[in-house]
PDB file of N, CA and C in Angstrom:
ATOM      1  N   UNK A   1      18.824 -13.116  -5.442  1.00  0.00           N
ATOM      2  CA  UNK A   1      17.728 -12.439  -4.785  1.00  0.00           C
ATOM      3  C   UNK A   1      16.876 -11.720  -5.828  1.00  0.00           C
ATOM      4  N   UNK A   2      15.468 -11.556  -5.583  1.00  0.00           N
ATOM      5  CA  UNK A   2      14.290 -11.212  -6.122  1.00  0.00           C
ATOM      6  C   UNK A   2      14.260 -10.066  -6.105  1.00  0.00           C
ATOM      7  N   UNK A   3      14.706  -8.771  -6.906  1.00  0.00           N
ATOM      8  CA  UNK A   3      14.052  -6.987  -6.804  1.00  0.00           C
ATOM      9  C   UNK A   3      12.715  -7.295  -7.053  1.00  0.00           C
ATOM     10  N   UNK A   4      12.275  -6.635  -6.235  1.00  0.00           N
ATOM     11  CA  UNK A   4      10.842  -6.124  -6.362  1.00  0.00           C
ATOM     12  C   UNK A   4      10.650  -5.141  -6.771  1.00  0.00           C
ATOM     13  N   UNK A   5       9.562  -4.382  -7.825  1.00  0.00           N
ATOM     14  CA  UNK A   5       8.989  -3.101  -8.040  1.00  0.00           C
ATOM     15  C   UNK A   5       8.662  -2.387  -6.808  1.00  0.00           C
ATOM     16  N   UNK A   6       8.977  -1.407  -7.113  1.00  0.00           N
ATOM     17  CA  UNK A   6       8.459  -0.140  -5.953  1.00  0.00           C
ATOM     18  C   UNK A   6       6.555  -0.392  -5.372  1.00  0.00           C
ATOM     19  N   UNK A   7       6.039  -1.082  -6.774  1.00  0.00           N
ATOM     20  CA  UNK A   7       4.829  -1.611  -6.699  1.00  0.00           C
ATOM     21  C   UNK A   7       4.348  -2.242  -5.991  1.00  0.00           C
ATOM     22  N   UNK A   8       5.350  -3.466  -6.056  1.00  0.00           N
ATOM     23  CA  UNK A   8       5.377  -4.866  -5.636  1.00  0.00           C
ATOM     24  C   UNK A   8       5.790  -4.725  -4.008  1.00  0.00           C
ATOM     25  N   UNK A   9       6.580  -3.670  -3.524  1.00  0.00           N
ATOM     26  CA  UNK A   9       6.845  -3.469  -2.035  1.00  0.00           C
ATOM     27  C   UNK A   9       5.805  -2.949  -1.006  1.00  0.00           C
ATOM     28  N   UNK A  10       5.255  -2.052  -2.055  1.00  0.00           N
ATOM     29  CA  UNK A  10       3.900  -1.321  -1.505  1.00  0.00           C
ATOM     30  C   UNK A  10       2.771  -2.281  -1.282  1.00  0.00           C
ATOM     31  N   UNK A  11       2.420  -2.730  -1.926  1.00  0.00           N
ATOM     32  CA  UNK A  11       1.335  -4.113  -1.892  1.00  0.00           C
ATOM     33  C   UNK A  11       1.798  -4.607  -0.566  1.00  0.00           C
ATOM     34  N   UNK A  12       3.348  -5.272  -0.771  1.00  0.00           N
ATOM     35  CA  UNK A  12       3.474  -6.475   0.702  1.00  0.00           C
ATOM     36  C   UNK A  12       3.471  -5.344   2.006  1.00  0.00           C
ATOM     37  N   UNK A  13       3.832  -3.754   1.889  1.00  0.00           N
ATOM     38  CA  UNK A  13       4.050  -3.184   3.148  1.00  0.00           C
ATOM     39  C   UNK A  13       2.644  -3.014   3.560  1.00  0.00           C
ATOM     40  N   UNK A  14       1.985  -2.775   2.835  1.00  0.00           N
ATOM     41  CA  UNK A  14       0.373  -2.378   2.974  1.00  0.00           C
ATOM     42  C   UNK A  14      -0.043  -3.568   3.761  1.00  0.00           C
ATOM     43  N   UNK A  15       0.076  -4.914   2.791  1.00  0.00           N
ATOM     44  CA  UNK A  15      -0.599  -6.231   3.329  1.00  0.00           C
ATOM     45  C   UNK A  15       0.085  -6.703   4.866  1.00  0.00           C
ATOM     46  N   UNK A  16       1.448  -6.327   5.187  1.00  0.00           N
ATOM     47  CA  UNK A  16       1.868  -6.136   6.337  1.00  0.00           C
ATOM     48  C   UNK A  16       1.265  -5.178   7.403  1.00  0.00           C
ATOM     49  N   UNK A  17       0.583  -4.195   7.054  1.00  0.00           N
ATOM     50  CA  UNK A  17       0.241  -3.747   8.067  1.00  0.00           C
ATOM     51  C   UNK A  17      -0.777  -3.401   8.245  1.00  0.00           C
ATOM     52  N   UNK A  18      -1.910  -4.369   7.272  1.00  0.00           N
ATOM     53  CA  UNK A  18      -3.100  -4.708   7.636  1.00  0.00           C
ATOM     54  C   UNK A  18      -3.209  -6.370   8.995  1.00  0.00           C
ATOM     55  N   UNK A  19      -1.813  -6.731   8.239  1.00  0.00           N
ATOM     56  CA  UNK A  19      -1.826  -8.326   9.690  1.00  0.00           C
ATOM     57  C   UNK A  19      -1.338  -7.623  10.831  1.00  0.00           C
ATOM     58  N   UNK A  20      -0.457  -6.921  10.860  1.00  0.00           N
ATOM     59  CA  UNK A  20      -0.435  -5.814  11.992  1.00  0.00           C
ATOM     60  C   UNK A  20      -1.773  -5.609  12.811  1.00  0.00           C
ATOM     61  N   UNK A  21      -3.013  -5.148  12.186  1.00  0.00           N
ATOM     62  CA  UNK A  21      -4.080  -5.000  12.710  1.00  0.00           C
ATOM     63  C   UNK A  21      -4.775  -6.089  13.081  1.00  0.00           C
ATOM     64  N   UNK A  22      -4.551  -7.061  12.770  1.00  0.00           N
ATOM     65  CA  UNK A  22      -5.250  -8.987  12.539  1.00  0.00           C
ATOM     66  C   UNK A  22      -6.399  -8.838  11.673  1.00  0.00           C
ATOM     67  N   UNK A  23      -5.718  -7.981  10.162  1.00  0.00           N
ATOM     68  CA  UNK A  23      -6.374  -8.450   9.124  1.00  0.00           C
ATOM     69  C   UNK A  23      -5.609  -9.112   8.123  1.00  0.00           C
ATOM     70  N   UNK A  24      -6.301 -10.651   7.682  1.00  0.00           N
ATOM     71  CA  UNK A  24      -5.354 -10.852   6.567  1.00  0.00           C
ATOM     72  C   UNK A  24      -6.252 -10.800   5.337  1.00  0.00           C
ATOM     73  N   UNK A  25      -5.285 -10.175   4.261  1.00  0.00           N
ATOM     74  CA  UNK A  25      -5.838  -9.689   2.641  1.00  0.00           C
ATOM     75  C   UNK A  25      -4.399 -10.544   1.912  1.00  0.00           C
ATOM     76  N   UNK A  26      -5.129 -11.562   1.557  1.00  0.00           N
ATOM     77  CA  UNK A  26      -3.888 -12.476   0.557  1.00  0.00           C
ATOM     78  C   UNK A  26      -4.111 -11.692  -0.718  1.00  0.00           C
ATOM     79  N   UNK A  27      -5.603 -11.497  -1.292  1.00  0.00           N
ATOM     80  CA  UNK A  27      -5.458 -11.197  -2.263  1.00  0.00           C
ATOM     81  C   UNK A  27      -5.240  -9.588  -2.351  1.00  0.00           C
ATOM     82  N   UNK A  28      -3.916  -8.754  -2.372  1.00  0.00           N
ATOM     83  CA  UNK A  28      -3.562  -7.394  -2.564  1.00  0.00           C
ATOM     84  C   UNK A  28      -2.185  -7.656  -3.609  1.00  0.00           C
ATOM     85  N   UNK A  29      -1.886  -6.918  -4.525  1.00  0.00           N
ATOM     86  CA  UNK A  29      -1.003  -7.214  -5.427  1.00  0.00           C
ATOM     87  C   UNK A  29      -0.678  -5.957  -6.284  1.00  0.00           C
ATOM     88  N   UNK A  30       0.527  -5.528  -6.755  1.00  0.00           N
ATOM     89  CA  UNK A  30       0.731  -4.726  -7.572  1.00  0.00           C
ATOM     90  C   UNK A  30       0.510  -4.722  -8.940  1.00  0.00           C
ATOM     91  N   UNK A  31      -0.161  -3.894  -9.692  1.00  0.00           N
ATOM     92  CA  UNK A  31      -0.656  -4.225 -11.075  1.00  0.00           C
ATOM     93  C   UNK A  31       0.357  -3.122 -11.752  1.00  0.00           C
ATOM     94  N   UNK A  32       1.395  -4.045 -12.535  1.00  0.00           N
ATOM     95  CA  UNK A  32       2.008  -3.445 -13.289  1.00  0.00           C
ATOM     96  C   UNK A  32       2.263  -3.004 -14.791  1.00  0.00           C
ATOM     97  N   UNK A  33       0.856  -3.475 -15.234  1.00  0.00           N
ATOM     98  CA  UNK A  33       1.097  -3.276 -16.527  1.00  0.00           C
ATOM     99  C   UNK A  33       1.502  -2.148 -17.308  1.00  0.00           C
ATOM    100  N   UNK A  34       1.306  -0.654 -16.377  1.00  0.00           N
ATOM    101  CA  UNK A  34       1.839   0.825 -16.899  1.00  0.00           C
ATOM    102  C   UNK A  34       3.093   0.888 -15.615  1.00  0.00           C
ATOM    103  N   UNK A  35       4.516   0.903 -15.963  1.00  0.00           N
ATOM    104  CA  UNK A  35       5.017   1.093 -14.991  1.00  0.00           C
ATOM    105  C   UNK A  35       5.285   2.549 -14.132  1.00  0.00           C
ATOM    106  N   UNK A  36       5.540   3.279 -14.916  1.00  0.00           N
ATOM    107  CA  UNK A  36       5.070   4.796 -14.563  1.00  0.00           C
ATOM    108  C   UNK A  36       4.216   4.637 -13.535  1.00  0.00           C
ATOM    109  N   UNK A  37       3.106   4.383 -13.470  1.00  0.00           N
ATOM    110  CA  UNK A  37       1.983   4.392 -12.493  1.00  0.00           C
ATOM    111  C   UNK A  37       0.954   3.251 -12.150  1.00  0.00           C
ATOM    112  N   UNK A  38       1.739   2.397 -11.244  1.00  0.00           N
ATOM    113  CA  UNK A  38       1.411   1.041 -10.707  1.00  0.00           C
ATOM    114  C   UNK A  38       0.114   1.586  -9.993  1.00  0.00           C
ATOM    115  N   UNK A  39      -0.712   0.647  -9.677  1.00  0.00           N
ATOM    116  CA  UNK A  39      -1.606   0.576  -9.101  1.00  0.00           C
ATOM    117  C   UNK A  39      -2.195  -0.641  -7.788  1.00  0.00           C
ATOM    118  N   UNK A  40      -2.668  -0.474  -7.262  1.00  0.00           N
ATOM    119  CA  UNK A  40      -2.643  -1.302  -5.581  1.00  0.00           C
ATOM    120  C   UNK A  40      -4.165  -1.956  -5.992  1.00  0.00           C
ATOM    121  N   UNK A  41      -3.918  -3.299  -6.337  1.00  0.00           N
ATOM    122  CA  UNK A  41      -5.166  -3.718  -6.259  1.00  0.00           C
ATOM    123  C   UNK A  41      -5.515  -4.869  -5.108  1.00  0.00           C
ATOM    124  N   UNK A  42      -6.769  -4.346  -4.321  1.00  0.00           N
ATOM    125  CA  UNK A  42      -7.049  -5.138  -3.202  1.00  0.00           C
ATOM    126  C   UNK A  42      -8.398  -6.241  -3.652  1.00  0.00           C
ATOM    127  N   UNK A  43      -8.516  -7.348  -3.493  1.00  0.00           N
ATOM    128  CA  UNK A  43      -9.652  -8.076  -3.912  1.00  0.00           C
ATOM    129  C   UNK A  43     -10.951  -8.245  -2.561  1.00  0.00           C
ATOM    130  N   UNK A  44     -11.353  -9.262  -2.324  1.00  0.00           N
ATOM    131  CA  UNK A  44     -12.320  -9.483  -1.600  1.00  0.00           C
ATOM    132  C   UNK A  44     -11.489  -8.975  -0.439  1.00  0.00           C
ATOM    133  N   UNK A  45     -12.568  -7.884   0.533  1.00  0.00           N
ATOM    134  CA  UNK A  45     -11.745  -7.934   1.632  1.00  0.00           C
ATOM    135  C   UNK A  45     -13.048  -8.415   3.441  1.00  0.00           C
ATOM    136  N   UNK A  46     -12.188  -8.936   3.679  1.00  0.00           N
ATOM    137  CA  UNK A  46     -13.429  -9.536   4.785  1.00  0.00           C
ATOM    138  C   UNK A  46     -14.143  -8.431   5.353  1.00  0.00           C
ATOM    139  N   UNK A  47     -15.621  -8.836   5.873  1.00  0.00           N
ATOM    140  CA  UNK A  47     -16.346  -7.780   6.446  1.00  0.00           C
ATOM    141  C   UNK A  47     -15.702  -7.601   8.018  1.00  0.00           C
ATOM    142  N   UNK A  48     -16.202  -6.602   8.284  1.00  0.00           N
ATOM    143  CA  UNK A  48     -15.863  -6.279   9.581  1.00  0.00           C
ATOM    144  C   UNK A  48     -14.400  -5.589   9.665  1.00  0.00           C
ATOM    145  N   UNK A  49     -13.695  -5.098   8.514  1.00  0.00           N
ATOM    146  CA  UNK A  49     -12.125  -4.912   8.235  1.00  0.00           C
ATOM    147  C   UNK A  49     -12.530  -3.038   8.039  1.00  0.00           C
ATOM    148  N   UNK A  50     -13.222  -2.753   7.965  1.00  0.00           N
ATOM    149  CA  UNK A  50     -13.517  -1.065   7.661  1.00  0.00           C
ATOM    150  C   UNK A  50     -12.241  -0.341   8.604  1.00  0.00           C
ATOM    151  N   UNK A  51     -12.806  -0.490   9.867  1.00  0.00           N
ATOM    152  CA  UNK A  51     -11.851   0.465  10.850  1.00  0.00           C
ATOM    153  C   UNK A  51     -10.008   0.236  10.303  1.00  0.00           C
ATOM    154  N   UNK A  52      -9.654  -0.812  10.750  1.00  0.00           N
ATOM    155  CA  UNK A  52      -8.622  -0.999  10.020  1.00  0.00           C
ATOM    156  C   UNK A  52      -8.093  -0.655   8.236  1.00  0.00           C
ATOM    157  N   UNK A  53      -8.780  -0.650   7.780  1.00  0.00           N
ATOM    158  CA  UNK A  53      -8.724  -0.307   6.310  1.00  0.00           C
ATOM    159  C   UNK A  53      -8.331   1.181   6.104  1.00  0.00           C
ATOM    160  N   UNK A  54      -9.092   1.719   6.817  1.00  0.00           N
ATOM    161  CA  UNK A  54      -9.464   3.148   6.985  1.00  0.00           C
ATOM    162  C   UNK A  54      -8.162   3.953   7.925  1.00  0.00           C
ATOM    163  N   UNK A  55      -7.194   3.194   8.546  1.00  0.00           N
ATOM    164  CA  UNK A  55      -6.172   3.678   9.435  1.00  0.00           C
ATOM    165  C   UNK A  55      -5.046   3.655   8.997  1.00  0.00           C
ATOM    166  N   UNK A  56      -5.207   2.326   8.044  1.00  0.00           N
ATOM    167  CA  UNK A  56      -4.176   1.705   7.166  1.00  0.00           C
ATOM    168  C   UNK A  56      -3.946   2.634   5.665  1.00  0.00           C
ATOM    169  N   UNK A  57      -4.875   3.062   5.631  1.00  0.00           N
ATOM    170  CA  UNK A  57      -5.243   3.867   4.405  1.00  0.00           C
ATOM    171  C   UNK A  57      -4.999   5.660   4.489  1.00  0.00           C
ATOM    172  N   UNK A  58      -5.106   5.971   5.411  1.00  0.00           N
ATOM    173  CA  UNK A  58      -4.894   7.495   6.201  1.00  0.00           C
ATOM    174  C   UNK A  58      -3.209   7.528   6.357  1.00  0.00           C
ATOM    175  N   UNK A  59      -2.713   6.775   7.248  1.00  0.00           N
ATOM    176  CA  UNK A  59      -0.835   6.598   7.109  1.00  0.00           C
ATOM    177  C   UNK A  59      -0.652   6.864   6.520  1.00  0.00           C
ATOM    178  N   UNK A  60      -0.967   5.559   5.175  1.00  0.00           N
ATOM    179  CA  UNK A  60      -0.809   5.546   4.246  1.00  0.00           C
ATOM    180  C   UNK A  60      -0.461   6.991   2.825  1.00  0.00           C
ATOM    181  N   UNK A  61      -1.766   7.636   3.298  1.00  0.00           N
ATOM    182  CA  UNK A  61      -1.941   8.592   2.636  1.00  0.00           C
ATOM    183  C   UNK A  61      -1.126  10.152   2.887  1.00  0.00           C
ATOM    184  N   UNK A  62      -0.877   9.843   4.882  1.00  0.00           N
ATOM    185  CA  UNK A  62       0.340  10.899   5.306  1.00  0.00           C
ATOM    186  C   UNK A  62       1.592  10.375   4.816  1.00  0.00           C
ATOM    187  N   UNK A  63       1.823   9.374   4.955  1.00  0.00           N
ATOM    188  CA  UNK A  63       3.381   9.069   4.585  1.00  0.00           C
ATOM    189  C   UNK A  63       3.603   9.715   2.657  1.00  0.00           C
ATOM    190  N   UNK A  64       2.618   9.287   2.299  1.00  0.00           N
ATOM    191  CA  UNK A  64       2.820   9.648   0.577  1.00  0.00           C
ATOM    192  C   UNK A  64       3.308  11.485   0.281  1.00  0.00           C
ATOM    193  N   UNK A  65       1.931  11.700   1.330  1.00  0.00           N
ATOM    194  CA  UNK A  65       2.092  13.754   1.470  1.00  0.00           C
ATOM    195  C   UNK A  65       3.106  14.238   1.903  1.00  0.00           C
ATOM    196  N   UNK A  66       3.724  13.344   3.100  1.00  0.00           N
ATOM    197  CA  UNK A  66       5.229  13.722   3.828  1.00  0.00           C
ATOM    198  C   UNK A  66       6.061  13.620   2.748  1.00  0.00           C
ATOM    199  N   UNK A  67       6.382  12.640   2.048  1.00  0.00           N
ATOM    200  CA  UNK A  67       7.490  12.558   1.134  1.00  0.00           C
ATOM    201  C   UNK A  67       7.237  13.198  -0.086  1.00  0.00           C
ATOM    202  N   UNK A  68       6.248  13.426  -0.641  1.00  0.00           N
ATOM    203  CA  UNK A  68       6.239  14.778  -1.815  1.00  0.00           C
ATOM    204  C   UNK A  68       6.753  15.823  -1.075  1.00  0.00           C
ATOM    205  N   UNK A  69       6.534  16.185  -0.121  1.00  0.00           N
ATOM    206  CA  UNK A  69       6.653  17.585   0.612  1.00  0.00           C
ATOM    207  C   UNK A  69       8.206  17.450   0.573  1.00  0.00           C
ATOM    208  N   UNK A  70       8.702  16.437   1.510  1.00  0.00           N
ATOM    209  CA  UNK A  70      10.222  16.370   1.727  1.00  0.00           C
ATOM    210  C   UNK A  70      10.809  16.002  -0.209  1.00  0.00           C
ATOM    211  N   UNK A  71      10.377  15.713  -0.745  1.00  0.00           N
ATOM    212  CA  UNK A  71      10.900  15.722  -2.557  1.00  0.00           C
ATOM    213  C   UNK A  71      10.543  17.109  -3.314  1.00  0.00           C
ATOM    214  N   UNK A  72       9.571  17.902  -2.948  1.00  0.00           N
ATOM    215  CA  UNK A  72       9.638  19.051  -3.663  1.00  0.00           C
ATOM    216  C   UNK A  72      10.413  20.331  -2.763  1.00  0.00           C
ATOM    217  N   UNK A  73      11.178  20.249  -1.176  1.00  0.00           N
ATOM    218  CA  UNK A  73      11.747  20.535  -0.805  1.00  0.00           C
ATOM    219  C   UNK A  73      13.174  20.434  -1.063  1.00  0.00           C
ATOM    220  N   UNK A  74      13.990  19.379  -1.493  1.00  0.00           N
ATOM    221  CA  UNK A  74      14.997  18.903  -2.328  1.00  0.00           C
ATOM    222  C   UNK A  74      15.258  18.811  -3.325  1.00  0.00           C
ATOM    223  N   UNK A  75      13.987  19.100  -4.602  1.00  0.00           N
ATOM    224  CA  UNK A  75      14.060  19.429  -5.929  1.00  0.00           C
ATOM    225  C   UNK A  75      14.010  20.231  -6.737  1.00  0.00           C
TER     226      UNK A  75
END
């Protein structure tokens, strides 16, 4: 079996739950060349995808704040 980077999971959970919405983004991928601090790169993304992007991206952005909060609570 294949480990994936922490990178590489984020990309497919993201791209999962943009088809969740019935958007598909083939091209989203983890760029790992600094591993310390991967980066989410999304390519062409179809028009009409804003609302979704934008919902997908907000979660996104609570789930990250929740778990610093719950990691600097435990550290």
């Amino acid at each position: 079996m294949n480990a994936q980077a922490p990178g590489e999971r984020v990309a497919d959970l993201v791209r999962d739950e943009f088809a969740a919405l019935g958007v598909w983004l083939p091209d989203i991928r983890a760029d790992l060349r600094e591993p310390q601090r991967p980066l989410l790169v999304i390519g062409t993304v179809p028009l009409g995808t804003g609302f979704a992007m934008l919902r997908v991206l907000a979660d996104y952005q609570r789930l990250l704040k929740a778990e610093r909060i719950r990691l600097g609570r435990s550290g």
